[in-house]
N, C-alpha and C. Protein backbone atom coordinates (compact mmCIF):
# COMPACT_ATOMS: atom_id res chain seq x y z
N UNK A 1 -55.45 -168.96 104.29
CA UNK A 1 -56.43 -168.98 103.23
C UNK A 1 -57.28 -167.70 103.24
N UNK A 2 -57.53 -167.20 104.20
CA UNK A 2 -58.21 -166.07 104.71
C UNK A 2 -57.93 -165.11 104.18
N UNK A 3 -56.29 -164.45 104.49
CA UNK A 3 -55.88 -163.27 103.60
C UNK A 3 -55.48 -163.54 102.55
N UNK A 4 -55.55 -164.88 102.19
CA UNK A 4 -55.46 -165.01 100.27
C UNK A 4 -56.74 -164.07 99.57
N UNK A 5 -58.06 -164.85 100.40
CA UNK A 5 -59.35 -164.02 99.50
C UNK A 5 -59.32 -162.89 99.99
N UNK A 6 -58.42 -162.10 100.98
CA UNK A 6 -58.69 -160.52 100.98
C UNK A 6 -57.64 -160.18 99.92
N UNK A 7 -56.57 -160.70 99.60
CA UNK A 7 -55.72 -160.16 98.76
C UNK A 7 -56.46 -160.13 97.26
N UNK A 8 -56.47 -161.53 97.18
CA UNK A 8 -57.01 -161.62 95.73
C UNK A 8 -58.74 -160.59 95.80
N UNK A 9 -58.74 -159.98 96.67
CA UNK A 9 -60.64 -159.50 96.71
C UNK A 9 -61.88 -160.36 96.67
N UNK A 10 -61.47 -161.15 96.66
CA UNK A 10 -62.29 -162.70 96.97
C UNK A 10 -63.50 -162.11 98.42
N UNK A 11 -64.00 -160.48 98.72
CA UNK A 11 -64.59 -160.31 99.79
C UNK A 11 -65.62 -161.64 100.82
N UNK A 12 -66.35 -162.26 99.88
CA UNK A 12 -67.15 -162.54 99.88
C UNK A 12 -66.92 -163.88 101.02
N UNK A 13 -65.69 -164.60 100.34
CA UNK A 13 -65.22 -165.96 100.90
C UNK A 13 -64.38 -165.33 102.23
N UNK A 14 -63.86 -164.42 101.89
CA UNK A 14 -62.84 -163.52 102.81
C UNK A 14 -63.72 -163.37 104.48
N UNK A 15 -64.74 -162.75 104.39
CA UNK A 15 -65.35 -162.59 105.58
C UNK A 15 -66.12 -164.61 106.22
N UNK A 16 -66.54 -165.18 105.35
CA UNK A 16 -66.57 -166.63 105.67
C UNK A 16 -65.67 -167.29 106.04
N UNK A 17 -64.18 -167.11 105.46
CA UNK A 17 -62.74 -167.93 106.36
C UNK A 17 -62.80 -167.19 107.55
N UNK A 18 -62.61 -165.76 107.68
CA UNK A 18 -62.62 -165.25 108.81
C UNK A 18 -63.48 -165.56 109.70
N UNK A 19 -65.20 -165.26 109.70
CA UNK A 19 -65.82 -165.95 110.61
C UNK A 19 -65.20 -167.39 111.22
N UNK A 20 -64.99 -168.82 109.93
CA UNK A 20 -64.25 -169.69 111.05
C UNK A 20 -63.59 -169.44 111.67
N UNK A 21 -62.11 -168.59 111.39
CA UNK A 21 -61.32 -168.38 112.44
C UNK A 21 -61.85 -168.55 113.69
N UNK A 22 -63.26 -167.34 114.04
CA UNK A 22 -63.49 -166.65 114.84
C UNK A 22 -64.48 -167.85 115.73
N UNK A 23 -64.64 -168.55 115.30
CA UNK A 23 -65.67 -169.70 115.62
C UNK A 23 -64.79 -170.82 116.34
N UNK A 24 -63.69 -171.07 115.59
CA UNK A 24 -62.82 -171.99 116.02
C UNK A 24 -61.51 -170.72 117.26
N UNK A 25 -61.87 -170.05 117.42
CA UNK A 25 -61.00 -169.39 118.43
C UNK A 25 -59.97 -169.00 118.53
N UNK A 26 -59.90 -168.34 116.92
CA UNK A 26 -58.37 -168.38 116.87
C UNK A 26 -57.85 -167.04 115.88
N UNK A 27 -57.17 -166.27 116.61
CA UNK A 27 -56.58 -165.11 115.94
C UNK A 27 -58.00 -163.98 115.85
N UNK A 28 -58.92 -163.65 117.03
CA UNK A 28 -60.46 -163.40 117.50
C UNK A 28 -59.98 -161.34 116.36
N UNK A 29 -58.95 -161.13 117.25
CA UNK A 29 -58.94 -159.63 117.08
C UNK A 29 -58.50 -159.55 115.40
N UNK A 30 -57.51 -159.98 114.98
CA UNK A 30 -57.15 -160.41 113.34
C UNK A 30 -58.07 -160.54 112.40
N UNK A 31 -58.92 -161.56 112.86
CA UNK A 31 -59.70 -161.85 112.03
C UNK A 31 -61.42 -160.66 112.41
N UNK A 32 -61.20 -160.17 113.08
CA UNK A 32 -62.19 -159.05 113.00
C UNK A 32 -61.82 -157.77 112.45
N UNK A 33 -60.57 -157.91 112.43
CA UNK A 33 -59.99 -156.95 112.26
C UNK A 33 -59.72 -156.50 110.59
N UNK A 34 -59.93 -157.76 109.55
CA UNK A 34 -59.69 -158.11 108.69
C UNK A 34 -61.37 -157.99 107.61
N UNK A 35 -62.31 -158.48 108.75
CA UNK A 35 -63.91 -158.27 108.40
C UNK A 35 -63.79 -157.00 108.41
N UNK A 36 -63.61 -156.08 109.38
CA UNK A 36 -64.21 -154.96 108.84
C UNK A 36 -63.42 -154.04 108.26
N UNK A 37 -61.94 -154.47 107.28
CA UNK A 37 -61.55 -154.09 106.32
C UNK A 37 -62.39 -154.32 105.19
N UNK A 38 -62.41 -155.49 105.31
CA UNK A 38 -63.49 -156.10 103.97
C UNK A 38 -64.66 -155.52 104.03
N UNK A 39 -65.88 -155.16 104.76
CA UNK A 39 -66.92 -154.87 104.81
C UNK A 39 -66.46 -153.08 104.79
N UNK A 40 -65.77 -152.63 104.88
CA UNK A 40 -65.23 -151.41 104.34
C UNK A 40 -64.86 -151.08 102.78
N UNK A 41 -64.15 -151.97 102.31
CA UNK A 41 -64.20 -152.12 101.19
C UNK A 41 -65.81 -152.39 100.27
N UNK A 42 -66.42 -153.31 100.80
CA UNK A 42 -67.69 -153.51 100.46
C UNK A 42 -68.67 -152.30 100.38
N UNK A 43 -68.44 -151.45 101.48
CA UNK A 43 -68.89 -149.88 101.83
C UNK A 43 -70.20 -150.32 102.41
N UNK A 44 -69.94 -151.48 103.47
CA UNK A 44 -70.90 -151.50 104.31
C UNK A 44 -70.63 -150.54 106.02
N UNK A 45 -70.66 -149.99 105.90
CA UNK A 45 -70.22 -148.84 107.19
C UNK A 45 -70.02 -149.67 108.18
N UNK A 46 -71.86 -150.04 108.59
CA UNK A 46 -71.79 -150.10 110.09
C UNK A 46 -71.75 -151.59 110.47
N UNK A 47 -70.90 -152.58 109.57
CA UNK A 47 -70.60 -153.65 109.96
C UNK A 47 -69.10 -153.81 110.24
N UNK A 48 -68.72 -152.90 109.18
CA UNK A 48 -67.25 -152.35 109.17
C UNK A 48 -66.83 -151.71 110.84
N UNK A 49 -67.61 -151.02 111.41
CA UNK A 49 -67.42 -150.18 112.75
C UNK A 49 -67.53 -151.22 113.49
N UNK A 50 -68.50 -152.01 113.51
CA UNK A 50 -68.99 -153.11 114.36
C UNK A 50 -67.52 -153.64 114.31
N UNK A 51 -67.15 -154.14 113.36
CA UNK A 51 -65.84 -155.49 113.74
C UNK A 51 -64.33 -154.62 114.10
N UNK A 52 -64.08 -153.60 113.77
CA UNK A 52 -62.77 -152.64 114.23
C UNK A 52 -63.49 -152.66 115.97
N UNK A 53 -64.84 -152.23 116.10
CA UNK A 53 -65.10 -152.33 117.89
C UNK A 53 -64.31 -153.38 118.44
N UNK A 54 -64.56 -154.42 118.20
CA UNK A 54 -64.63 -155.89 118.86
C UNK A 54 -63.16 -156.51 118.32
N UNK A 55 -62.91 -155.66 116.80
CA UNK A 55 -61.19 -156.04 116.88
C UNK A 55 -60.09 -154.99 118.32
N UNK A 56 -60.33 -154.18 118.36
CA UNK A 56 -59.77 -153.36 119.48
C UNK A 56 -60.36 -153.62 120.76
N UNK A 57 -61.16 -154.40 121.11
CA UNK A 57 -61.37 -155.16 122.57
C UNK A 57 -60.68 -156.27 122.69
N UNK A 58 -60.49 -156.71 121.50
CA UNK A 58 -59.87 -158.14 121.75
C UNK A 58 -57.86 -158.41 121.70
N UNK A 59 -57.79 -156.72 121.74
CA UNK A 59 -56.22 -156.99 120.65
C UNK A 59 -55.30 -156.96 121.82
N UNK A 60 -54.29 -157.85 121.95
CA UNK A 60 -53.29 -157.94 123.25
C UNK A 60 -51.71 -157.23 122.45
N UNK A 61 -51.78 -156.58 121.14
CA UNK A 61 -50.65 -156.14 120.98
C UNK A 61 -51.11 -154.35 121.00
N UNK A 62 -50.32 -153.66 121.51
CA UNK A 62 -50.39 -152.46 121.34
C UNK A 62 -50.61 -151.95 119.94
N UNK A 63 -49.64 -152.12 118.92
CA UNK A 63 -49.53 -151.53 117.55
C UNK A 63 -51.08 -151.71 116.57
N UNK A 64 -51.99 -153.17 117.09
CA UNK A 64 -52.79 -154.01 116.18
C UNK A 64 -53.99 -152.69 117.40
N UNK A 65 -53.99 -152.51 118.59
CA UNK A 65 -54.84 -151.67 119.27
C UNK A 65 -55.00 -150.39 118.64
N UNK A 66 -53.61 -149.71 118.55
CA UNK A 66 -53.85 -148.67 117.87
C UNK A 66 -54.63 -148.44 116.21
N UNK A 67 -53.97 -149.62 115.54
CA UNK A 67 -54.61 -149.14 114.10
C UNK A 67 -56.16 -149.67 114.40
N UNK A 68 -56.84 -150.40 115.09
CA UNK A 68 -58.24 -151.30 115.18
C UNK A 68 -58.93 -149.57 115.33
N UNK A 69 -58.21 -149.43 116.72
CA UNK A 69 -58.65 -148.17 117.02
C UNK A 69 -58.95 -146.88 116.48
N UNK A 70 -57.93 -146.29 115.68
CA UNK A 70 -57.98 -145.44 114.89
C UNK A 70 -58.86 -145.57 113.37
N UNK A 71 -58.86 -146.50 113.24
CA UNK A 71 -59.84 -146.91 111.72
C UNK A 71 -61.34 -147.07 112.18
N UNK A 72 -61.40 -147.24 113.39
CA UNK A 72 -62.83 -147.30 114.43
C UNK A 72 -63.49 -145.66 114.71
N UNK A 73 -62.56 -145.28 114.82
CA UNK A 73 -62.85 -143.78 115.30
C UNK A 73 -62.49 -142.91 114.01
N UNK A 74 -61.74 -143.37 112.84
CA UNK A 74 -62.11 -142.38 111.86
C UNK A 74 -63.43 -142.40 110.91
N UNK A 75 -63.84 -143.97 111.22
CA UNK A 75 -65.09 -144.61 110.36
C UNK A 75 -66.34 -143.37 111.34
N UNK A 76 -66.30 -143.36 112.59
CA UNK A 76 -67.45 -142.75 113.44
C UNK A 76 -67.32 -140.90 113.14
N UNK A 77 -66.02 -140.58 113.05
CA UNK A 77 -66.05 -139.06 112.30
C UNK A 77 -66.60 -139.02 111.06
N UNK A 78 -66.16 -139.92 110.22
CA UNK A 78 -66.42 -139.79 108.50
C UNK A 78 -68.05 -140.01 108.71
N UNK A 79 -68.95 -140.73 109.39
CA UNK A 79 -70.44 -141.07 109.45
C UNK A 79 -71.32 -140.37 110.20
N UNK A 80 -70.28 -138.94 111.25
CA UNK A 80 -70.78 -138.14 112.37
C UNK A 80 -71.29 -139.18 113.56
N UNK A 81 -71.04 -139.93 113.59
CA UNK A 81 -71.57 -140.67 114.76
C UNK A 81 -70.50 -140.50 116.41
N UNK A 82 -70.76 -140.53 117.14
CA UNK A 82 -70.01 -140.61 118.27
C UNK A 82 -70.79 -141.27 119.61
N UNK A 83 -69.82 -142.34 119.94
CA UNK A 83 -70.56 -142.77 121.03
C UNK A 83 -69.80 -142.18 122.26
């Protein structure tokens, strides 16, 4: 149901299915990973950075590490920020 409202742009409901996910324990890195697509889209920056962080701490597949990662660290070039 989740990536229905990111497909359809449904942002709004999109980041609310996801939070359950994330509440009920399930698919933690995905579904953060998915918020701060959406909150990217939204062109909220630094909620967007926030959830690629915590999607790439949480990710046990290499491929889902790399893109969390790289969309994490191009968001902190594009804003000059560096931690």
């Amino acid at each position: 149901m989740a990536l229905s409202c990111y497909t359809n742009q449904q942002y709004e409901d999109t980041i609310k299915q996801f939070n359950e996910c994330i509440k009920n324990n399930n698919r933690i890195s995905e579904s953060h990973y998915y918020i701060a697509q959406t909150y990217l889209k939204l062109n909220d920056i630094d909620k967007s950075i926030e959830h690629y962080r915590i999607s790439y701490q949480h990710c046990s597949k290499q491929k889902d590490i790399v893109d969390a990662y790289l969309n994490y660290g191009m968001l902190l070039l594009y804003t000059s920020r560096y931690y």
